[in-house]
PDB file of N, CA and C in Angstrom:
ATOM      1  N   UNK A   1      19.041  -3.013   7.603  1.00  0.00           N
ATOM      2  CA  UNK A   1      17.785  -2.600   6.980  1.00  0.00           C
ATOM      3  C   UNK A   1      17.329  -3.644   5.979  1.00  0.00           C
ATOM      4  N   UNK A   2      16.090  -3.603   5.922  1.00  0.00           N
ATOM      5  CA  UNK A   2      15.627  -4.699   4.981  1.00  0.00           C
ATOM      6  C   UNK A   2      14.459  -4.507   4.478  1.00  0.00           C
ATOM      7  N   UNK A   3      14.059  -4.602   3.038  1.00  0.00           N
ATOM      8  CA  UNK A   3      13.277  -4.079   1.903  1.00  0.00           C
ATOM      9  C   UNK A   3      11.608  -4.415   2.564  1.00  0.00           C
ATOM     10  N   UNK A   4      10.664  -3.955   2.797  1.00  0.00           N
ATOM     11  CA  UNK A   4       9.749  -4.184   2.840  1.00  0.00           C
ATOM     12  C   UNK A   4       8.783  -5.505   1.512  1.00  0.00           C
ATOM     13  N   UNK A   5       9.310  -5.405   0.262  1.00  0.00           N
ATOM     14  CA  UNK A   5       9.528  -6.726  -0.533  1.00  0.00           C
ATOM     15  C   UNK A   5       9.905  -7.691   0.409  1.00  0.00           C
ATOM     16  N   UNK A   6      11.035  -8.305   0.757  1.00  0.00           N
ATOM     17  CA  UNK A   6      11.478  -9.105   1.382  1.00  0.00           C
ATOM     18  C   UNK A   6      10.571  -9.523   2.912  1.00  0.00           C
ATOM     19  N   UNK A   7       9.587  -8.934   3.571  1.00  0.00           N
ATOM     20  CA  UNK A   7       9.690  -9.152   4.355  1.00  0.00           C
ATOM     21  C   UNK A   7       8.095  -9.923   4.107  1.00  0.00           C
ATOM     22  N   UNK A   8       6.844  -8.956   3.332  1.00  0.00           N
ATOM     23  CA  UNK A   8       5.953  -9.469   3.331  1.00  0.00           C
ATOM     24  C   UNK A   8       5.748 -10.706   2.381  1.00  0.00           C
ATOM     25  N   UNK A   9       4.867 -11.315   2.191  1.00  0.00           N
ATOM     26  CA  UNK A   9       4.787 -12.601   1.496  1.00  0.00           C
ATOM     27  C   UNK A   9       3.725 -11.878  -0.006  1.00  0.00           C
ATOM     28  N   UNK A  10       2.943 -11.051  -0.130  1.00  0.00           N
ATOM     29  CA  UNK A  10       2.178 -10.127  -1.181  1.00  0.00           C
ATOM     30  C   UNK A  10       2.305  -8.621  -0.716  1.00  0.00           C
ATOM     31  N   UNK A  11       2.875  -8.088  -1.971  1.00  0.00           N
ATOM     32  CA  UNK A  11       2.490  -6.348  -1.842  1.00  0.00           C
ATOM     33  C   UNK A  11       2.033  -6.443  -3.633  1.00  0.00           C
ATOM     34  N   UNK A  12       0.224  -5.855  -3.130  1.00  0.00           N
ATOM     35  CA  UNK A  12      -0.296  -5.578  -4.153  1.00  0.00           C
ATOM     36  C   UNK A  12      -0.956  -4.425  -4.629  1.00  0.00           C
ATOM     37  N   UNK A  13      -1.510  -3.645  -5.794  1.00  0.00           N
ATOM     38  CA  UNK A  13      -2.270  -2.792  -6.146  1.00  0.00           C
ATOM     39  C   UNK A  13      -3.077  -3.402  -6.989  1.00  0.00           C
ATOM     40  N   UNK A  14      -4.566  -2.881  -6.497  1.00  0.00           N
ATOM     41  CA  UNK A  14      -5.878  -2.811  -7.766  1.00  0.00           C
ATOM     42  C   UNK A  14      -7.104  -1.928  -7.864  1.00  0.00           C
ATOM     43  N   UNK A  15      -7.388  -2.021  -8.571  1.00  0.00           N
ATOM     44  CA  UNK A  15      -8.747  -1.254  -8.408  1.00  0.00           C
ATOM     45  C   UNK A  15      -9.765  -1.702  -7.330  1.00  0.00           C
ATOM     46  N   UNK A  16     -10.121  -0.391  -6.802  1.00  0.00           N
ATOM     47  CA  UNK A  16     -11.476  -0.491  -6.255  1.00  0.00           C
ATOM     48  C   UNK A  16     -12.707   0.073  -6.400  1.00  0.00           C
ATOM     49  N   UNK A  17     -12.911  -0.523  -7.563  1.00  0.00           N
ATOM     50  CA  UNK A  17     -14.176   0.450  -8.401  1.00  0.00           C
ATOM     51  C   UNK A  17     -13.232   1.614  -9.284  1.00  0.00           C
ATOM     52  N   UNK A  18     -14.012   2.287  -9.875  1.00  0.00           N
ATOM     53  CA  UNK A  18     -13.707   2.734 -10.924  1.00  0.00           C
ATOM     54  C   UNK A  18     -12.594   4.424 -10.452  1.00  0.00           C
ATOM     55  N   UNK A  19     -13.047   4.678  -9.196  1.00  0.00           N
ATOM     56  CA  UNK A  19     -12.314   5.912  -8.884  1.00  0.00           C
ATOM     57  C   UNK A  19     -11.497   5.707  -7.692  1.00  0.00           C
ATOM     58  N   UNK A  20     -11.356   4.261  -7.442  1.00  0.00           N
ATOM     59  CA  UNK A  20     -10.272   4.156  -5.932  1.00  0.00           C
ATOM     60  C   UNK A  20      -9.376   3.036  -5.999  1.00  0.00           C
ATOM     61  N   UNK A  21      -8.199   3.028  -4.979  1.00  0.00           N
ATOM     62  CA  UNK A  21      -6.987   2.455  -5.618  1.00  0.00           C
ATOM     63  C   UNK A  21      -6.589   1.634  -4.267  1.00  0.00           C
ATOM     64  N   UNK A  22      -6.710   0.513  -4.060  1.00  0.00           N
ATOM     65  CA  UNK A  22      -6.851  -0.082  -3.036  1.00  0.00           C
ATOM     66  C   UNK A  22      -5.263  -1.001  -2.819  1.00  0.00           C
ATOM     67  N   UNK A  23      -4.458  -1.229  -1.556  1.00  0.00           N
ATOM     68  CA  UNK A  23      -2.886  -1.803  -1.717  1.00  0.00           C
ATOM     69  C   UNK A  23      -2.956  -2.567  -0.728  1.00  0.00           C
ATOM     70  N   UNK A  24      -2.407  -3.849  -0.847  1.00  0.00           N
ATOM     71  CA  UNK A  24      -2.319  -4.746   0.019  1.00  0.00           C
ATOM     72  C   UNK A  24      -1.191  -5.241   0.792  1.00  0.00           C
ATOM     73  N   UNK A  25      -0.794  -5.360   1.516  1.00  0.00           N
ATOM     74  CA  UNK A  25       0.460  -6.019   2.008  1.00  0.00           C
ATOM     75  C   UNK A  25       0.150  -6.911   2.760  1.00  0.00           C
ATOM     76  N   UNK A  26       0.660  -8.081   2.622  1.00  0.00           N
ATOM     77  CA  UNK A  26       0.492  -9.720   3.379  1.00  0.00           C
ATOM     78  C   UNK A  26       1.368 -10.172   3.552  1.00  0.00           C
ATOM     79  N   UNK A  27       1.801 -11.025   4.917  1.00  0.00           N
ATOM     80  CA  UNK A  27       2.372 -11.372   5.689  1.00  0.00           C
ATOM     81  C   UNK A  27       2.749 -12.879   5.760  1.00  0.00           C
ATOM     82  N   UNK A  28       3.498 -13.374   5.718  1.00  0.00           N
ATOM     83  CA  UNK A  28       3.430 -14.887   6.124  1.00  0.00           C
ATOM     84  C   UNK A  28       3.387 -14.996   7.680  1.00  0.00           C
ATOM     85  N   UNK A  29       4.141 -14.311   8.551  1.00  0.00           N
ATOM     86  CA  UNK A  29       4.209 -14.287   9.828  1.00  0.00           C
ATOM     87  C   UNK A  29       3.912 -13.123  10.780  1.00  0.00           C
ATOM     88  N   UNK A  30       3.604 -13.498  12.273  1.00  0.00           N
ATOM     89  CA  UNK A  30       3.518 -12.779  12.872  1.00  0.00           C
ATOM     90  C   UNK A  30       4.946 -11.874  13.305  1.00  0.00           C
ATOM     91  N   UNK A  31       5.868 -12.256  12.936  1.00  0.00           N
ATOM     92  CA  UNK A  31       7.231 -11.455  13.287  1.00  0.00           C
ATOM     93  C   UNK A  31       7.507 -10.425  12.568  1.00  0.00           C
ATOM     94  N   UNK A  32       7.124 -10.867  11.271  1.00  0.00           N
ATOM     95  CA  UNK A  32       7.193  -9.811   9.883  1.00  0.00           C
ATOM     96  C   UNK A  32       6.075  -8.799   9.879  1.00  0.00           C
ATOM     97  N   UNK A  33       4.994  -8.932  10.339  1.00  0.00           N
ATOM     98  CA  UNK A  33       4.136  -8.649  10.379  1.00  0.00           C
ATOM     99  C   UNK A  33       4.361  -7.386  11.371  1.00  0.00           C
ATOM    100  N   UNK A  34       4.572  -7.631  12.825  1.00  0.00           N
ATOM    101  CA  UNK A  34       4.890  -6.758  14.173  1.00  0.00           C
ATOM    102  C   UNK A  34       6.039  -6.098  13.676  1.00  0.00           C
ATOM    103  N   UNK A  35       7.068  -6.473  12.938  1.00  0.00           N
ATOM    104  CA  UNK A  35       8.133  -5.589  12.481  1.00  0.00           C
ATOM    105  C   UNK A  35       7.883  -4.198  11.829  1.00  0.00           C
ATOM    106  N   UNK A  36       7.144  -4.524  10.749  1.00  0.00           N
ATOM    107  CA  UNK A  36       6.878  -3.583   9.992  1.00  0.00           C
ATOM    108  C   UNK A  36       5.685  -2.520  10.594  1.00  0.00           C
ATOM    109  N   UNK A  37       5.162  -3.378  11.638  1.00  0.00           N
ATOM    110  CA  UNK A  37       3.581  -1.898  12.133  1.00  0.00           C
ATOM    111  C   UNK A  37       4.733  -1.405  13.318  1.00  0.00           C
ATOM    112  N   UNK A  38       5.230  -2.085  14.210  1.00  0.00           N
ATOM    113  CA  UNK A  38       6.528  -1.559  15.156  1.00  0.00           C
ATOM    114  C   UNK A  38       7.227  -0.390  14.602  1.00  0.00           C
ATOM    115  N   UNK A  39       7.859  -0.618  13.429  1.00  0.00           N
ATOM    116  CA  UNK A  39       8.761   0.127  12.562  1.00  0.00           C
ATOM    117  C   UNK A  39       8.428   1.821  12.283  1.00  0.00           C
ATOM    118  N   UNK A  40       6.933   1.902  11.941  1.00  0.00           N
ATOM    119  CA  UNK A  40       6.540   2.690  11.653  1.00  0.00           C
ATOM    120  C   UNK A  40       6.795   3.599  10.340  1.00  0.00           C
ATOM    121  N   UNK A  41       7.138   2.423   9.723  1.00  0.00           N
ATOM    122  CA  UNK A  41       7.640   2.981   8.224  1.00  0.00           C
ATOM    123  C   UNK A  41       6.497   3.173   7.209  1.00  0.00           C
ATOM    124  N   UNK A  42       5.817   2.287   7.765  1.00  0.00           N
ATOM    125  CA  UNK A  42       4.171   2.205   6.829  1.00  0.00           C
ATOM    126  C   UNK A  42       3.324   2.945   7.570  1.00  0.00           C
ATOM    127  N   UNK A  43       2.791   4.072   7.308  1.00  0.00           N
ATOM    128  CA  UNK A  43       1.784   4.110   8.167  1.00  0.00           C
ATOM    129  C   UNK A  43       0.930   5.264   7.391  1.00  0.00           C
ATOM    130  N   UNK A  44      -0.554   5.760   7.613  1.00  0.00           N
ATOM    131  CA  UNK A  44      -0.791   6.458   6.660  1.00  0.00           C
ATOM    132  C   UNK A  44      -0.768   7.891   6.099  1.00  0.00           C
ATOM    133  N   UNK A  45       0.435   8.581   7.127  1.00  0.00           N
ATOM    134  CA  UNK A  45       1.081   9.783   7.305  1.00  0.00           C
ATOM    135  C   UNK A  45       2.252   9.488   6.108  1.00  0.00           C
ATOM    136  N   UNK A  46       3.223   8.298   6.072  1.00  0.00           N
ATOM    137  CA  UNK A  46       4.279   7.967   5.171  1.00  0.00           C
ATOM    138  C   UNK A  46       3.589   7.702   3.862  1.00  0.00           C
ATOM    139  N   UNK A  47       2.358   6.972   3.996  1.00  0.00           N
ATOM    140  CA  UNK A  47       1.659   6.565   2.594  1.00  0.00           C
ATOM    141  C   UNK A  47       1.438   7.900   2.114  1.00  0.00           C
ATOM    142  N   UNK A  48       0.929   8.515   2.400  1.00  0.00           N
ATOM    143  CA  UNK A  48       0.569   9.718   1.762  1.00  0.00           C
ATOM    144  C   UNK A  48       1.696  10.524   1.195  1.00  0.00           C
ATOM    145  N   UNK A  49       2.760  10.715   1.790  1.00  0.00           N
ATOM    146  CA  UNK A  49       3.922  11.291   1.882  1.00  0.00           C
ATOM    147  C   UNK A  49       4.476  10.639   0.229  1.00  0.00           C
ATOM    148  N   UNK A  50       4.364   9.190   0.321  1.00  0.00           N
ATOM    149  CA  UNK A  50       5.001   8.886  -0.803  1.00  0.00           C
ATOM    150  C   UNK A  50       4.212   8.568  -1.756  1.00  0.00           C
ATOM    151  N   UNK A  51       2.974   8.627  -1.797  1.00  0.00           N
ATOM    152  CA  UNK A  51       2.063   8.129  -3.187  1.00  0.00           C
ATOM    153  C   UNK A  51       1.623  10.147  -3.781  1.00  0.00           C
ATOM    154  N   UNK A  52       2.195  10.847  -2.589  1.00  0.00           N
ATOM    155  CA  UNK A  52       1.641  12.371  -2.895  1.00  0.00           C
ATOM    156  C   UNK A  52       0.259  12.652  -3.225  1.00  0.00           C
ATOM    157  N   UNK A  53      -0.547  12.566  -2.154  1.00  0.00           N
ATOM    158  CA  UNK A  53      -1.917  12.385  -2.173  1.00  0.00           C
ATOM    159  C   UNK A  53      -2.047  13.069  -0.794  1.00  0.00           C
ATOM    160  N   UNK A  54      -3.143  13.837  -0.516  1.00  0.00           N
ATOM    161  CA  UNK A  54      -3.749  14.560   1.077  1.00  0.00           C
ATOM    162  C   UNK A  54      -3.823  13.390   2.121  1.00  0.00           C
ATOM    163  N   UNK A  55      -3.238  13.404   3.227  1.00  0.00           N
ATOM    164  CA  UNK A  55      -3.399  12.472   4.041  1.00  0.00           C
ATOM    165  C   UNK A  55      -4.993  11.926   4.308  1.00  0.00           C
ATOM    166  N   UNK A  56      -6.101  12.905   4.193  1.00  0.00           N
ATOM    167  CA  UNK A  56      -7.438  12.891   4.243  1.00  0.00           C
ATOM    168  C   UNK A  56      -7.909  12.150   3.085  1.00  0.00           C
ATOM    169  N   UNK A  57      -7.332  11.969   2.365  1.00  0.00           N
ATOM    170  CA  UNK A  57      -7.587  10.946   1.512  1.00  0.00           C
ATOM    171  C   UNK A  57      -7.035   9.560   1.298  1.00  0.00           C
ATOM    172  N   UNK A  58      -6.174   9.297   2.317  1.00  0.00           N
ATOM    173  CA  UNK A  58      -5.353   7.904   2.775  1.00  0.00           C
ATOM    174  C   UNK A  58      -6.623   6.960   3.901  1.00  0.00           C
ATOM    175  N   UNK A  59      -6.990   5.164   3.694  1.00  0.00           N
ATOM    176  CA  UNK A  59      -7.572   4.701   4.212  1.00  0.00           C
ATOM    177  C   UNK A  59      -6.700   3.912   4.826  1.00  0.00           C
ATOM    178  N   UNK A  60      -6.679   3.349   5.929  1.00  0.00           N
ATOM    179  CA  UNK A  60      -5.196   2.964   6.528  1.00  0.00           C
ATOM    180  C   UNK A  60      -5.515   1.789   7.759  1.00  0.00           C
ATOM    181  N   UNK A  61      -5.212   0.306   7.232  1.00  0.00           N
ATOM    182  CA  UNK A  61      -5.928  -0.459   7.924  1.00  0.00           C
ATOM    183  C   UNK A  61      -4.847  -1.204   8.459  1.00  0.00           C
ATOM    184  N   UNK A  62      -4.026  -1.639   9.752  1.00  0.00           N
ATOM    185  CA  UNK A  62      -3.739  -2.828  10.261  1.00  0.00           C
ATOM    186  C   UNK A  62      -4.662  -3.836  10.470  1.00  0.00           C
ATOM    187  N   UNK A  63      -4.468  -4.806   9.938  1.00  0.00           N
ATOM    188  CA  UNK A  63      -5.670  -5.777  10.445  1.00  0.00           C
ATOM    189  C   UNK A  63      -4.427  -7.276  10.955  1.00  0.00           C
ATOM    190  N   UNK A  64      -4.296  -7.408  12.382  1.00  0.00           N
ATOM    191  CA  UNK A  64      -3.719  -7.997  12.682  1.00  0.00           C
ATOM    192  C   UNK A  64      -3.672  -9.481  12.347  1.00  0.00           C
ATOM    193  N   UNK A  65      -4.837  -9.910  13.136  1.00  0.00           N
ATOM    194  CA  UNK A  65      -5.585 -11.571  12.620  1.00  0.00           C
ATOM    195  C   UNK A  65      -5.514 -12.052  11.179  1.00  0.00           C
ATOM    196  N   UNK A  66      -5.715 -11.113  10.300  1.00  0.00           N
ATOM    197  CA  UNK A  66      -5.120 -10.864   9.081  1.00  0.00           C
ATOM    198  C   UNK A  66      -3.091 -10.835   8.542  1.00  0.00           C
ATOM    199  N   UNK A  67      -2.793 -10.633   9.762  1.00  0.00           N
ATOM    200  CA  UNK A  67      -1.311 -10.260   9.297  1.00  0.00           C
ATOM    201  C   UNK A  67      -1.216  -9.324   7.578  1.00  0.00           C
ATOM    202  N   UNK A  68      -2.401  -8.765   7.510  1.00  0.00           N
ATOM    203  CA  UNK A  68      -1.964  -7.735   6.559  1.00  0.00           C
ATOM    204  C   UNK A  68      -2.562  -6.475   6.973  1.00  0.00           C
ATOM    205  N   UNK A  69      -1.919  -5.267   6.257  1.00  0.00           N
ATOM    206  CA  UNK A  69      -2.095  -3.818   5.840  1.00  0.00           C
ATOM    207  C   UNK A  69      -2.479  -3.549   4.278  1.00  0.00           C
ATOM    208  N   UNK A  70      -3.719  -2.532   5.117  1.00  0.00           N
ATOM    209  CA  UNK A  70      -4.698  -2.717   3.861  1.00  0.00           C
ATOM    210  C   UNK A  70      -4.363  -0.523   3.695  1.00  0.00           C
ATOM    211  N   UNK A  71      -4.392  -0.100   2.055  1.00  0.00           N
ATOM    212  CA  UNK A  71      -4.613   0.904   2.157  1.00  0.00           C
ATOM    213  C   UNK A  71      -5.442   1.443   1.105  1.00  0.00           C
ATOM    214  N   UNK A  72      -6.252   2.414   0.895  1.00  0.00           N
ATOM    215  CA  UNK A  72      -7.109   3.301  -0.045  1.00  0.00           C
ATOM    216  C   UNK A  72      -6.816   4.245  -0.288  1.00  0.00           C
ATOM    217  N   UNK A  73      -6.994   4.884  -1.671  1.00  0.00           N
ATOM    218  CA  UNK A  73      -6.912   5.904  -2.251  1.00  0.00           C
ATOM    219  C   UNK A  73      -7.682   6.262  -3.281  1.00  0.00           C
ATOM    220  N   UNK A  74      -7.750   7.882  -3.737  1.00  0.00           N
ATOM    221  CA  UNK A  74      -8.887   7.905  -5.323  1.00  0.00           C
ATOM    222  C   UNK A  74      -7.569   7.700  -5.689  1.00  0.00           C
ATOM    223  N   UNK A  75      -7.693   7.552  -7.110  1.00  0.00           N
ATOM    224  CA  UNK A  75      -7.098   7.190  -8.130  1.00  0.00           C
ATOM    225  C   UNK A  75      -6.826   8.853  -9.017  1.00  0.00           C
ATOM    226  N   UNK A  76      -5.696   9.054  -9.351  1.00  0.00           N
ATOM    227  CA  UNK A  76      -5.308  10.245  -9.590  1.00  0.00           C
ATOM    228  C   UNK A  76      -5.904  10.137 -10.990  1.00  0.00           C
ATOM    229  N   UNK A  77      -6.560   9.184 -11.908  1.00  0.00           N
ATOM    230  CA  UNK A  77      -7.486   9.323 -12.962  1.00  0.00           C
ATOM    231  C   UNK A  77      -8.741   8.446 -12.501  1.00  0.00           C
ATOM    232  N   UNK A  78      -9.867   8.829 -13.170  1.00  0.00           N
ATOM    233  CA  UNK A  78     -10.961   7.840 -13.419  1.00  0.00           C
ATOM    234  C   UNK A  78     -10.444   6.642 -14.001  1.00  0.00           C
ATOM    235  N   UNK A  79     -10.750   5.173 -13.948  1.00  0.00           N
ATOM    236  CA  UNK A  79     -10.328   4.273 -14.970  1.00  0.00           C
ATOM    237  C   UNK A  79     -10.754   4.306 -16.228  1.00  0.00           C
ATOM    238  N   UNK A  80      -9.490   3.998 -16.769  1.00  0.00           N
ATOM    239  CA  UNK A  80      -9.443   4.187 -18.407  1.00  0.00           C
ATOM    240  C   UNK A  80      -9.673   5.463 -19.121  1.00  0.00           C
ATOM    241  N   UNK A  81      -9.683   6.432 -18.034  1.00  0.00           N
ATOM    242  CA  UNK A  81      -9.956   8.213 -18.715  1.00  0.00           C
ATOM    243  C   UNK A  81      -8.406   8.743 -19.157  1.00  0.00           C
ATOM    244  N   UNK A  82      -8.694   9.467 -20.009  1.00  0.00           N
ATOM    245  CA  UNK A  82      -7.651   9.497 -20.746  1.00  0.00           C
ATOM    246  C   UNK A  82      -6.202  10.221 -19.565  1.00  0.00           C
ATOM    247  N   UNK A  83      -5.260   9.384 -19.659  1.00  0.00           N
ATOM    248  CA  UNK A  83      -3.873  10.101 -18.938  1.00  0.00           C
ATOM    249  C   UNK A  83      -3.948   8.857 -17.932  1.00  0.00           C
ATOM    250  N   UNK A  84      -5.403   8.076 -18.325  1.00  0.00           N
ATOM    251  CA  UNK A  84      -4.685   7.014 -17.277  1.00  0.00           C
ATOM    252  C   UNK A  84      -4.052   5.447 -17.552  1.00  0.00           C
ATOM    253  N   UNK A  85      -2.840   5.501 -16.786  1.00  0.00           N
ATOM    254  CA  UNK A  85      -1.643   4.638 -17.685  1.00  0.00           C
ATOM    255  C   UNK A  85      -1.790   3.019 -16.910  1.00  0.00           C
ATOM    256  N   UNK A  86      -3.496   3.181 -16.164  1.00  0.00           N
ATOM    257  CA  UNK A  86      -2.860   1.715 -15.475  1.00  0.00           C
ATOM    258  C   UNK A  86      -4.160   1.338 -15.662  1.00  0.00           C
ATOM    259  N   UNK A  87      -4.986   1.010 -15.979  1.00  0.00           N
ATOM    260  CA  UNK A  87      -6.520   0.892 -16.631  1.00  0.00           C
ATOM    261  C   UNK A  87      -6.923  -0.596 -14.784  1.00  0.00           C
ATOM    262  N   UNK A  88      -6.081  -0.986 -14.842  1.00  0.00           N
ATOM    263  CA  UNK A  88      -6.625  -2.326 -13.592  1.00  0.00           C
ATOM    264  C   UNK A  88      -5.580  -1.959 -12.147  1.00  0.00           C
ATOM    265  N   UNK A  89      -5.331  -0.548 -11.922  1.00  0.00           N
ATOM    266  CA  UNK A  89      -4.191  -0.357 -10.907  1.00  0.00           C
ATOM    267  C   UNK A  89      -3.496  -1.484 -10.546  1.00  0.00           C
ATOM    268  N   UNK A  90      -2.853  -2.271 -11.024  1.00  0.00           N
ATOM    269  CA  UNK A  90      -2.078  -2.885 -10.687  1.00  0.00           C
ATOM    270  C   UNK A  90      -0.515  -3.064 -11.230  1.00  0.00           C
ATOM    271  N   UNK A  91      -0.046  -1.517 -11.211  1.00  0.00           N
ATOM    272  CA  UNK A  91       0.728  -1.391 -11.250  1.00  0.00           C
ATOM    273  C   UNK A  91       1.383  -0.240  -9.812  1.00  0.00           C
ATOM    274  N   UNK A  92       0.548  -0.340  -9.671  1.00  0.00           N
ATOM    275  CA  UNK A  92       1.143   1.120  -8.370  1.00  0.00           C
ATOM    276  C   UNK A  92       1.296   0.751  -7.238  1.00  0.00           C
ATOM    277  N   UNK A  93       2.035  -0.614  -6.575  1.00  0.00           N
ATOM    278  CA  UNK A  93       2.243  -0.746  -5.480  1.00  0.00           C
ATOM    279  C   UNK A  93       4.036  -0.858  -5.389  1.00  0.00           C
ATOM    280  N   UNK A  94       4.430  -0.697  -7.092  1.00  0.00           N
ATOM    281  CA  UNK A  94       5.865  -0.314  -6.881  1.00  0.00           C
ATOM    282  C   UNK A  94       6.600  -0.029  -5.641  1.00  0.00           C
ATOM    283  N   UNK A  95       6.284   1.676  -5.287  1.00  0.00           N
ATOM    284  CA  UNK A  95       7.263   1.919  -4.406  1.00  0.00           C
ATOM    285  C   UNK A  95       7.339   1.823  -2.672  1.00  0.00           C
ATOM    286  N   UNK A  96       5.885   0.660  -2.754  1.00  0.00           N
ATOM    287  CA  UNK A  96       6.598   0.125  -1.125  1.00  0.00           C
ATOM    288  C   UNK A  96       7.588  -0.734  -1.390  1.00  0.00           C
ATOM    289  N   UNK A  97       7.936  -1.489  -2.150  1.00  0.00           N
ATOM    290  CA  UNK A  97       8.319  -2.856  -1.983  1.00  0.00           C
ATOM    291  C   UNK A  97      10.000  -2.429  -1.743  1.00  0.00           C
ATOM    292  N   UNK A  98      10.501  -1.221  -2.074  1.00  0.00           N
ATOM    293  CA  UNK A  98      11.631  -0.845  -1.306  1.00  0.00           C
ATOM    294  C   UNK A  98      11.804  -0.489  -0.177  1.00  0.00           C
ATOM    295  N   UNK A  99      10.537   0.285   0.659  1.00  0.00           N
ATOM    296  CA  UNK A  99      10.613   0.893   1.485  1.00  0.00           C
ATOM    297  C   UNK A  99      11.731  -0.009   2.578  1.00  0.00           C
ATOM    298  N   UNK A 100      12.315   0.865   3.272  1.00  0.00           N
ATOM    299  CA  UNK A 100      13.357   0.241   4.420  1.00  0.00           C
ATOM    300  C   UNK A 100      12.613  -0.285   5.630  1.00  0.00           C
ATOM    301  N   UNK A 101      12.458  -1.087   6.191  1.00  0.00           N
ATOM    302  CA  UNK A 101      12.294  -1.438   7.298  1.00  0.00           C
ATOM    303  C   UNK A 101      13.643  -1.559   8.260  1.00  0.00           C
ATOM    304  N   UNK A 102      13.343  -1.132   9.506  1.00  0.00           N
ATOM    305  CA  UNK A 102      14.480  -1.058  10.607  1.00  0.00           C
ATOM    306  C   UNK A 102      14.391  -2.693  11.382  1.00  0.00           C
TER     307      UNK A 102
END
């Protein structure tokens, strides 16, 4: 098994506008790349599962030619409203970067 960190070349979080939370994952290769959409560890049934958000509210992009996975979400605060602890989301792409890949 091997960390989803390790495999992509960027896993990021930021804002997308003031009420949505946009995550990136980038690829250096096409091997790493087919591993992880193959795998089915990412996908936007698991995203949801682990950010705890309605799947109907998960945006869920392979973009191959890209070698990245793109995902969306609202943001469980407005930015900068009070209770919210990440004012530029870029802190919330934490818990892929463990996720297991097979």
């Amino acid at each position: 098994m091997t960390q989803l960190g390790e495999l992509a070349r960027l896993i990021r979080s930021k804002n997308a506008g003031p009420f949505d939370l946009t995550f990136d994952i980038m690829f250096d290769g096409q091997e790493s790349y087919e591993r992880v959409v193959r795998s089915k560890v990412l996908t936007a049934e698991s995203f949801a599962k682990l950010y705890r958000v309605p799947l109907a509210d998960v945006l869920f992009f392979e973009h191959e030619a890209a070698l990245a996975i793109k995902i969306s979400i609202p943001r469980p605060y407005g930015q900068c409203d009070a209770g919210d602890g990440d004012c530029y989301g870029g802190q919330q792409y934490g818990p892929l970067v463990e996720l297991k890949v097979d």
